[in-house]
Protein backbone atom coordinates (compact mmCIF):
# COMPACT_ATOMS: atom_id res chain seq x y z
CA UNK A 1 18.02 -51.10 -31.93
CA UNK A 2 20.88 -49.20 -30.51
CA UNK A 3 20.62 -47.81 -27.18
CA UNK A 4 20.71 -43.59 -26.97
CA UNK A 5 23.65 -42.15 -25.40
CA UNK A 6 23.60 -40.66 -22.26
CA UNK A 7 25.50 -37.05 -21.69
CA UNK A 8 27.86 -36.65 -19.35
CA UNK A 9 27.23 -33.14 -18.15
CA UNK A 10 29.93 -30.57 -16.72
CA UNK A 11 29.93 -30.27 -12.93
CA UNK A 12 28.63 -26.20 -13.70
CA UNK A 13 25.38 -27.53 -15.01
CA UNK A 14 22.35 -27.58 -12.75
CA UNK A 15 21.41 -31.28 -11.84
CA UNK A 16 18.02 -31.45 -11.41
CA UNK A 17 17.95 -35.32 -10.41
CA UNK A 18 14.11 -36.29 -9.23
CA UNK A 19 14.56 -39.83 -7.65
CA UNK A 20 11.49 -41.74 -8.26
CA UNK A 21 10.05 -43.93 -5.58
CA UNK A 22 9.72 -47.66 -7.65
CA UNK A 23 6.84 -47.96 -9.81
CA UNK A 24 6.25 -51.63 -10.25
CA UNK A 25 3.59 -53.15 -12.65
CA UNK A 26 2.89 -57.10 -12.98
CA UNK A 27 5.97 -59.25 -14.34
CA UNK A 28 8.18 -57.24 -11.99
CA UNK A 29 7.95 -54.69 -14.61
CA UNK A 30 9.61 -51.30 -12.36
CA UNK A 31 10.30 -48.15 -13.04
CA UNK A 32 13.46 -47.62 -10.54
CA UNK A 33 15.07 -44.12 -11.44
CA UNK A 34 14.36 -40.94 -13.06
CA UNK A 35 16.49 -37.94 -13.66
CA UNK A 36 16.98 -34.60 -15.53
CA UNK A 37 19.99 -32.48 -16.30
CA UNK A 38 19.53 -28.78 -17.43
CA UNK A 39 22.05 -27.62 -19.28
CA UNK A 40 20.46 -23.80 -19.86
CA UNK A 41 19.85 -22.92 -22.20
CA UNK A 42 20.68 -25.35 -24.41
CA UNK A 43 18.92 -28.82 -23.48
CA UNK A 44 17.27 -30.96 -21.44
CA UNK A 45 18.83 -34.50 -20.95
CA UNK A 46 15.96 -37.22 -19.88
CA UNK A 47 17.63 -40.45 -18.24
CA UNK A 48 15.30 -43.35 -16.84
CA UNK A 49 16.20 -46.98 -14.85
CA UNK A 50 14.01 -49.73 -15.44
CA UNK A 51 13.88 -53.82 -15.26
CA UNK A 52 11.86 -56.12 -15.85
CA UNK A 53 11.05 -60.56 -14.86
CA UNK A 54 11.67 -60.67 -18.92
CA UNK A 55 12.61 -57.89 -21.93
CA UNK A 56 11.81 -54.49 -21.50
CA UNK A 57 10.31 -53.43 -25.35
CA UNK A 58 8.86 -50.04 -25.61
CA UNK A 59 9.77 -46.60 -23.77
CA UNK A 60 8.34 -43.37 -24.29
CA UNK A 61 9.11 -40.04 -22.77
CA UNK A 62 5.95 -37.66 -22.73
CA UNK A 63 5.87 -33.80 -21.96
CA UNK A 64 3.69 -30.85 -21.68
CA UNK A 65 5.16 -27.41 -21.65
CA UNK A 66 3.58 -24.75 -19.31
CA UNK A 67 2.64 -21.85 -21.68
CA UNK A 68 -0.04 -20.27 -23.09
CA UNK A 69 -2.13 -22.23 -26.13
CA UNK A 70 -5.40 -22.67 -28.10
CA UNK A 71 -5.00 -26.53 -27.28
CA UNK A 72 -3.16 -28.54 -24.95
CA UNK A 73 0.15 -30.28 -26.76
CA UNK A 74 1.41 -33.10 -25.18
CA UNK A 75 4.91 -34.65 -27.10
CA UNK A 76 5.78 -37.77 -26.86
CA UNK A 77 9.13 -39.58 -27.56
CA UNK A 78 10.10 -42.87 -28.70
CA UNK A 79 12.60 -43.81 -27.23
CA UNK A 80 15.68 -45.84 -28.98
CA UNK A 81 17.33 -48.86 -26.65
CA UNK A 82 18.14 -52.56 -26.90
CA UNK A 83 15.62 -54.99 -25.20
CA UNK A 84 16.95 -56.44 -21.97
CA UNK A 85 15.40 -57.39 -18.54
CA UNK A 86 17.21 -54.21 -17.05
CA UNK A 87 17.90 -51.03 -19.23
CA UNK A 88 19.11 -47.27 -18.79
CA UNK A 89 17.65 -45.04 -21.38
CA UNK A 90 17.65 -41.22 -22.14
CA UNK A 91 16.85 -38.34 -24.51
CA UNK A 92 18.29 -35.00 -25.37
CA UNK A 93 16.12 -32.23 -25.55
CA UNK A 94 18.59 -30.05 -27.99
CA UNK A 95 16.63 -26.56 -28.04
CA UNK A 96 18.91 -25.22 -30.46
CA UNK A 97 16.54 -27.27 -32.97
CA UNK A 98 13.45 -26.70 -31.50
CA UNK A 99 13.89 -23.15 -29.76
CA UNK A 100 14.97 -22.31 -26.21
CA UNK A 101 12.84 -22.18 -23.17
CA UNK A 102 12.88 -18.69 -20.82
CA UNK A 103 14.37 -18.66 -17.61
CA UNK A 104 11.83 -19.95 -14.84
CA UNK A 105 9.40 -21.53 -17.82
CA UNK A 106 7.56 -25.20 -15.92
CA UNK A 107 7.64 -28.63 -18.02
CA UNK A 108 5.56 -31.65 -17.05
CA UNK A 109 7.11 -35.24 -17.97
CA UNK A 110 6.57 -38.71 -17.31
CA UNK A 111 7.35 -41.90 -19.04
CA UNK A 112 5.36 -45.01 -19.89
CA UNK A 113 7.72 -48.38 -20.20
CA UNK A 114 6.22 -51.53 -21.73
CA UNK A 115 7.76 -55.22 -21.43
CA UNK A 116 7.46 -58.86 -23.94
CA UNK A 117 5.04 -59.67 -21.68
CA UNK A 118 2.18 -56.88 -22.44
CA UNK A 119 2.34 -55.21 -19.12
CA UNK A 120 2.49 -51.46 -18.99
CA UNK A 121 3.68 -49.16 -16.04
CA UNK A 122 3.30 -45.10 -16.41
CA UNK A 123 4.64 -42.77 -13.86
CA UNK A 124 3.40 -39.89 -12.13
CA UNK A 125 3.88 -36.58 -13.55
CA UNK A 126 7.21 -34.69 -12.06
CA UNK A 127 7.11 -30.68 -12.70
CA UNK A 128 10.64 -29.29 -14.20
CA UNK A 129 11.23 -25.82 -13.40
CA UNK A 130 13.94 -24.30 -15.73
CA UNK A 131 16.41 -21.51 -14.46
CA UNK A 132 19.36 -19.77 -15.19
CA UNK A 133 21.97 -21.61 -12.70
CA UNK A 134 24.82 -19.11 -13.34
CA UNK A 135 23.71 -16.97 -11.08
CA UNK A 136 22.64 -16.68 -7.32
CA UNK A 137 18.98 -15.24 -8.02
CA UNK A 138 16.95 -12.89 -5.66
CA UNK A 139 13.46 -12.32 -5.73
CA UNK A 140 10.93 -9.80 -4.90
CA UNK A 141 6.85 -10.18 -5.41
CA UNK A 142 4.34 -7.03 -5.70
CA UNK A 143 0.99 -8.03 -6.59
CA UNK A 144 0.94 -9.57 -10.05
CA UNK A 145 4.65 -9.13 -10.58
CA UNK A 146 7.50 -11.06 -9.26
CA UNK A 147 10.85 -9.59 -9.72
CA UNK A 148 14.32 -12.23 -9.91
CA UNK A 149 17.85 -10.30 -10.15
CA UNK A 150 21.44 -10.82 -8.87
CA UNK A 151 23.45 -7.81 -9.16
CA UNK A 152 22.23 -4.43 -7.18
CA UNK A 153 20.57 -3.99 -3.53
CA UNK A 154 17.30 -4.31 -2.91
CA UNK A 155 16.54 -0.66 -3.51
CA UNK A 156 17.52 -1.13 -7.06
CA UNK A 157 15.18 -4.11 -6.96
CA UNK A 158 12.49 -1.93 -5.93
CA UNK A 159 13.18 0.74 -8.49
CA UNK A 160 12.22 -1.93 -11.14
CA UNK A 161 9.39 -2.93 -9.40
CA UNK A 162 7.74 0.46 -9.41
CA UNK A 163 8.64 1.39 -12.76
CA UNK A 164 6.84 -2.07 -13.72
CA UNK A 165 3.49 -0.80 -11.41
CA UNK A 166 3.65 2.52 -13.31
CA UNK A 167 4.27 1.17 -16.50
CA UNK A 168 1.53 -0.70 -15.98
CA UNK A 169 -1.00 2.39 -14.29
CA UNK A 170 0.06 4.00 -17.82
CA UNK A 171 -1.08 1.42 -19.83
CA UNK A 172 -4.36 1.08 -18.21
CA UNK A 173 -4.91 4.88 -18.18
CA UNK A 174 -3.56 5.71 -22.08
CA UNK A 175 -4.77 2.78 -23.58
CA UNK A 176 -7.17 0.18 -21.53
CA UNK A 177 -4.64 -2.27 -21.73
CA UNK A 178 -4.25 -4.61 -18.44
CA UNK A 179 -2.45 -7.13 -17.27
CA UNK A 180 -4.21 -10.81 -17.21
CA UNK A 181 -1.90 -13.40 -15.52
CA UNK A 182 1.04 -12.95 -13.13
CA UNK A 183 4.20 -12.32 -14.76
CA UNK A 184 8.27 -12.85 -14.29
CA UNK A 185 10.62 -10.24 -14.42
CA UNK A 186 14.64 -12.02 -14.95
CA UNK A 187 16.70 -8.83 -15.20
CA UNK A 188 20.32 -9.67 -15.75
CA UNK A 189 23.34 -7.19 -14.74
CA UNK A 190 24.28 -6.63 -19.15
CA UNK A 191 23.10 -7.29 -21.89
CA UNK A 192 25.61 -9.64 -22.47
CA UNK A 193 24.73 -11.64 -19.36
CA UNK A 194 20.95 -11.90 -21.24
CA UNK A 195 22.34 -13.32 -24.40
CA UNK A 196 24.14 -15.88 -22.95
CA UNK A 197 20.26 -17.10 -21.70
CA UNK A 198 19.06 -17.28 -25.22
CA UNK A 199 19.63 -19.43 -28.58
CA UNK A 200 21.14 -17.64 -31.26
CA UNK A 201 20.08 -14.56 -29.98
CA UNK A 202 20.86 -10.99 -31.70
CA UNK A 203 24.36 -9.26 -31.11
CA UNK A 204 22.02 -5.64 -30.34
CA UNK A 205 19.98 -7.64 -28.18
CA UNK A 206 18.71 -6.09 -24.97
CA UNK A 207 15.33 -7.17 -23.85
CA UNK A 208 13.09 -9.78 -24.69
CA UNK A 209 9.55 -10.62 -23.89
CA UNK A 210 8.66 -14.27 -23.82
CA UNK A 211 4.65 -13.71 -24.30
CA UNK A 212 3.96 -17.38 -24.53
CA UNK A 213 5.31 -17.76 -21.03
CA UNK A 214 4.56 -14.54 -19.23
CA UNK A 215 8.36 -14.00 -19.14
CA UNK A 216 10.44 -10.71 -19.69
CA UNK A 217 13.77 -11.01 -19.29
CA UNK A 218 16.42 -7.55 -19.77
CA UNK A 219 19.33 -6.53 -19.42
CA UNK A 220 20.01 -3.77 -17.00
CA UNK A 221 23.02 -2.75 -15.10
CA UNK A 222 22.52 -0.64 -11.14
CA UNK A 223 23.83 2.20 -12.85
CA UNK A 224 21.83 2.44 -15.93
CA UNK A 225 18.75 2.44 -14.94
CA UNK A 226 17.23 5.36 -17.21
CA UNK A 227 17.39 2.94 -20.11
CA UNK A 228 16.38 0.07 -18.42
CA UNK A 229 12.86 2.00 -17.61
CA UNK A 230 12.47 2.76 -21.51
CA UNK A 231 13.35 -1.13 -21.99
CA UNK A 232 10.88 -2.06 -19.01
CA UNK A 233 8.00 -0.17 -20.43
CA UNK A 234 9.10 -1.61 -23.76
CA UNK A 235 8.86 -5.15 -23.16
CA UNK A 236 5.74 -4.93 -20.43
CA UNK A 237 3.52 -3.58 -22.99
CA UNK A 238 4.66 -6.30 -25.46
CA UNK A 239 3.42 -9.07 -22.77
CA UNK A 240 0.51 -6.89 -22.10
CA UNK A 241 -0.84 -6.51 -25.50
CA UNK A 242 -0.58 -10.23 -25.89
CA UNK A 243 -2.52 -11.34 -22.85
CA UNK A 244 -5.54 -9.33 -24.15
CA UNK A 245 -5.77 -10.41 -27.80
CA UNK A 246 -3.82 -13.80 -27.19
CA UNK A 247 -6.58 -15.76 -29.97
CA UNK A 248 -6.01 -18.57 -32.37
CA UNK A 249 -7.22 -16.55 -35.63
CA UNK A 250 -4.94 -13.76 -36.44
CA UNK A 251 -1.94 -11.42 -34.70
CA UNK A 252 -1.91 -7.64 -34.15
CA UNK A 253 -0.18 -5.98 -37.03
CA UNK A 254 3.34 -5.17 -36.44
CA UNK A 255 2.55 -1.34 -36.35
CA UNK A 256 0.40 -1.71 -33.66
CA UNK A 257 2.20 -4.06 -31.41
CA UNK A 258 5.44 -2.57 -31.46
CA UNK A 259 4.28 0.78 -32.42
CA UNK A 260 2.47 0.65 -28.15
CA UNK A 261 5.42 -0.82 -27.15
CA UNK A 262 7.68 2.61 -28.36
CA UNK A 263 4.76 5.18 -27.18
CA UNK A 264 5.15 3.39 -23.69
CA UNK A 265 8.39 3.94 -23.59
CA UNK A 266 7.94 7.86 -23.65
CA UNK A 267 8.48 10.69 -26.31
CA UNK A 268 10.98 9.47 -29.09
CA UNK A 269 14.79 9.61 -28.82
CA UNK A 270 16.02 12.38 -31.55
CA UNK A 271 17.51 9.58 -34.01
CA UNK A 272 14.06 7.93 -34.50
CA UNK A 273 12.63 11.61 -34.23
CA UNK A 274 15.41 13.04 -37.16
CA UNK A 275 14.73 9.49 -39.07
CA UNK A 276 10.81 10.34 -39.11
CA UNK A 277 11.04 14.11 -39.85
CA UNK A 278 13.36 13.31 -42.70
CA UNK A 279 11.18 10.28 -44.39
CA UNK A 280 8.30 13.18 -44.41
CA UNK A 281 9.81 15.27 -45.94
CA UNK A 282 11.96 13.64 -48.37
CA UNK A 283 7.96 11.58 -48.96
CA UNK A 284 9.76 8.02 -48.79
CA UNK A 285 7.35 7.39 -45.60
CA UNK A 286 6.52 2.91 -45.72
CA UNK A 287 3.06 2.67 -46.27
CA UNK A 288 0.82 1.83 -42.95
CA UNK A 289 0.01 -1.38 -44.71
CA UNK A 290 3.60 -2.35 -45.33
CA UNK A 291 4.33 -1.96 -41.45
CA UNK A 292 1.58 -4.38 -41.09
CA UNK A 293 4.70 -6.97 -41.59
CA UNK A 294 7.69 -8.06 -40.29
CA UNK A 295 10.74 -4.45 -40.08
CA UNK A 296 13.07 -4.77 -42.72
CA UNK A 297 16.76 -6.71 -41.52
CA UNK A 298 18.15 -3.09 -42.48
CA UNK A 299 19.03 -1.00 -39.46
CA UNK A 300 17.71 2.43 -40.98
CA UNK A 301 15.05 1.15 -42.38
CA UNK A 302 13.90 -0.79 -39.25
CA UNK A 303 14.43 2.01 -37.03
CA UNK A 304 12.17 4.49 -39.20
CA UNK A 305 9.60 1.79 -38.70
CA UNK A 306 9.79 1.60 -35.02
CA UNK A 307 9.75 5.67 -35.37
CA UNK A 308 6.56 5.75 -37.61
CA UNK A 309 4.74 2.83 -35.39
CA UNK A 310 5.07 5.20 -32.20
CA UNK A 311 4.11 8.19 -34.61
CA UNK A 312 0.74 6.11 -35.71
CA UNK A 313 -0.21 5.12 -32.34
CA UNK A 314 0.31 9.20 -31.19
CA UNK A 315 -2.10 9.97 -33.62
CA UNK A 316 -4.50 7.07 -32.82
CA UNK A 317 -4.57 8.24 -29.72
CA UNK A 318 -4.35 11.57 -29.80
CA UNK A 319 -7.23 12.21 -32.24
CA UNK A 320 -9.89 9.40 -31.21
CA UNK A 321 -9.11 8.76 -27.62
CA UNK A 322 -8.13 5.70 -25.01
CA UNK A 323 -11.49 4.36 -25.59
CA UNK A 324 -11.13 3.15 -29.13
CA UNK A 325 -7.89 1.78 -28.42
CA UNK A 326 -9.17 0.04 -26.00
CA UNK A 327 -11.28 -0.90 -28.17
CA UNK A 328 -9.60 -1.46 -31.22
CA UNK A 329 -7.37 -4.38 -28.89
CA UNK A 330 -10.36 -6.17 -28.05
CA UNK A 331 -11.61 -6.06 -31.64
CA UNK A 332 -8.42 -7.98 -32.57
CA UNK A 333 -8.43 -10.29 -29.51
CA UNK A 334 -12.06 -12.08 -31.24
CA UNK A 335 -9.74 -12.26 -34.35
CA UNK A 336 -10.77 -9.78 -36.47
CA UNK A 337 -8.39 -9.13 -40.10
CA UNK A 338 -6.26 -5.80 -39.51
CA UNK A 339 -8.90 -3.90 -41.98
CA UNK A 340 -11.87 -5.14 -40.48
CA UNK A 341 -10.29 -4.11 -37.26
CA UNK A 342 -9.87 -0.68 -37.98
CA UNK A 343 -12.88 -0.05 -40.58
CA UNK A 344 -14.94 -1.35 -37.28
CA UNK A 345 -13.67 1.34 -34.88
CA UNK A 346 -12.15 4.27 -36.69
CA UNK A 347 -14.62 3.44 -39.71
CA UNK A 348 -11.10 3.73 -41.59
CA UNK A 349 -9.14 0.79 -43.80
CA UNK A 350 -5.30 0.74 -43.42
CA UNK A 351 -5.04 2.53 -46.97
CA UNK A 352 -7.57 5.33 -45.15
CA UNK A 353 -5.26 5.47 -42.13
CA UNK A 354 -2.45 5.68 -43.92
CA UNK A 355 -3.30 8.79 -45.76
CA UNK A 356 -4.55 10.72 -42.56
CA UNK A 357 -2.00 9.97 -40.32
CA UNK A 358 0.37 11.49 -43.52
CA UNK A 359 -1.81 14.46 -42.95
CA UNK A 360 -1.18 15.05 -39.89
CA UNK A 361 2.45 14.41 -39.38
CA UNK A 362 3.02 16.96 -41.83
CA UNK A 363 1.24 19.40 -40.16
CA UNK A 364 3.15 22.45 -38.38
């Protein structure tokens, strides 16, 4: 077996190197060294020291991720070396395979080593916290919230902080919607600045919310902080939404989800406004049980989705009240099917829905 190679890293990368005190077994079996480079956001490189009274055999590298889940996943690597009495092994964790992890995301590891003679050793878990080393982070905590920036004064710091509290008051007040579990703000100083924290992300990409990992990470710049409120209010109500009906059955339709995510932003800008007004009357409106899926790829057509979510929700809202939002989320949180769902509070299918909400948008 060929031994795997180990990475030499750039001296801009963030060493995270966790010296291990000696874990012996019988046979003189040790663990002596154990080390992690982050390369963000790309990988993870794994290196380990061991030796051994006679051939080391068998190493494996296992992990947990700290996110939410139904179940807990624990990986496990094999990995490749050549038997010897002494031996320095590693693994690459190459996210852009398996997916990048957000800034300030927590993975557990530890490593079992076996030798010819049958003796085992496995080491103590070590905690990995992940973070964006290009810049020199700040951070603020309010309650449930805890804020991490690097451009701006602290009174720009606090401006995101209370737009996050009342983002959140809104929520609770329009739609019963609250907030679970502590969550992480990362806002970076451009958009630009956010992308190069993400795999393959988007070229229009501005804000993200990493649900999973009670993350939300945005680009916002001191002096534009009127759009970074709309994206704030955005991307909260994303991770919102998904702490109450987080369940292992089913998802909220795409309507919904990002439909609560526009109408917390505020009233519409005029070019999803114009896009919706136009679709009504021109009658080429996508069905409410189309928007159930995935937008279209296709900028206009995507963006009259995103204008007909928010106009859905309006109406939800408008006509039956914050109570059967409310809840209609917790109806989907014990997994309900997006019918069942609705036919359960509104006593309406999405077929039904669709044709009233038509009604009423073309109202005067």
């Amino acid at each position: 077996m060929r031994k795997t190679g180990f990475i030499v890293l750039l001296a801009s990368l963030l060493v995270g190197l966790l010296g291990t005190v000696t874990v012996q077994a019988g046979g003189g079996l040790a663990v002596t060294d154990s080390s992690v480079e982050i390369d963000f956001p790309m990988r993870l490189n794994f290196s380990l020291t061991a030796e051994s009274d006679v051939d080391i055999t068998d190493i494996r590298l296992q992990y947990r991720v700290d996110r939410m889940g139904h179940a807990r996943v624990i990986s496990e690597v094999f990995i490749e070396f050549a038997p010897a009495p002494a031996v320095e092994a590693g693994w690459t964790w190459d996210m852009r395979k398996t997916g990048g992890l957000p800034p300030g995301s927590r993975v557990d590891y530890w490593w079992t080593v076996e030798n010819a003679a049958g003796d085992r050793i496995e080491t103590s878990p070590s905690r990995l916290r992940i973070e964006d080393s290009r810049y020199a982070w700040q951070s603020l905590t309010d309650g449930l919230l805890t804020l991490y920036w690097y451009e701006g004064d602290t009174a720009f710091a606090r401006e995101i902080i209370n737009t996050a509290r009342q983002v959140l008051a809104w929520l609770a007040e329009t739609t019963g919607a609250r907030l679970k579990n502590p969550i992480n703000l990362y806002i970076y100083a451009s958009a630009e600045d956010l992308q190069g924290a993400m795999i393959f992300p988007q070229e229009w990409t501005g804000g993200v919310a990493f649900t999973r990992y009670s993350t939300i990470a945005i680009g916002i710049a001191p002096d534009r902080l009127e759009w970074g409120r709309r994206a704030m209010a955005h991307e909260i109500t994303h991770l919102v939404t998904h702490q109450m009906v987080f369940n292992p059955y089913n998802d909220l339709p795409t309507w919904l989800e990002e439909g609560l995510a526009m109408y917390a932003e505020g009233p519409l800008y005029p070019v999803f406004a114009d896009l919706l007004a136009a679709a009504a009357a021109e009658d080429s409106l996508i069905s409410v049980r189309s928007l159930s899926s995935p937008f279209s790829a296709y900028a206009e057509e995507s963006a009259l989705a995103y204008a007909q979510s928010y106009s859905i929700i309006d109406f939800l809202i408008s006509s039956y009240g914050q109570e059967s939002m409310l809840e209609l989320l917790n109806t989907f949180s014990r997994g309900s099917g997006y019918d069942e769902a609705l036919m359960a509070v509104y006593s309406l299918d999405m077929d039904g829905l669709n044709v009233l909400w038509r009604q009423h948008i073309r109202q005067p």
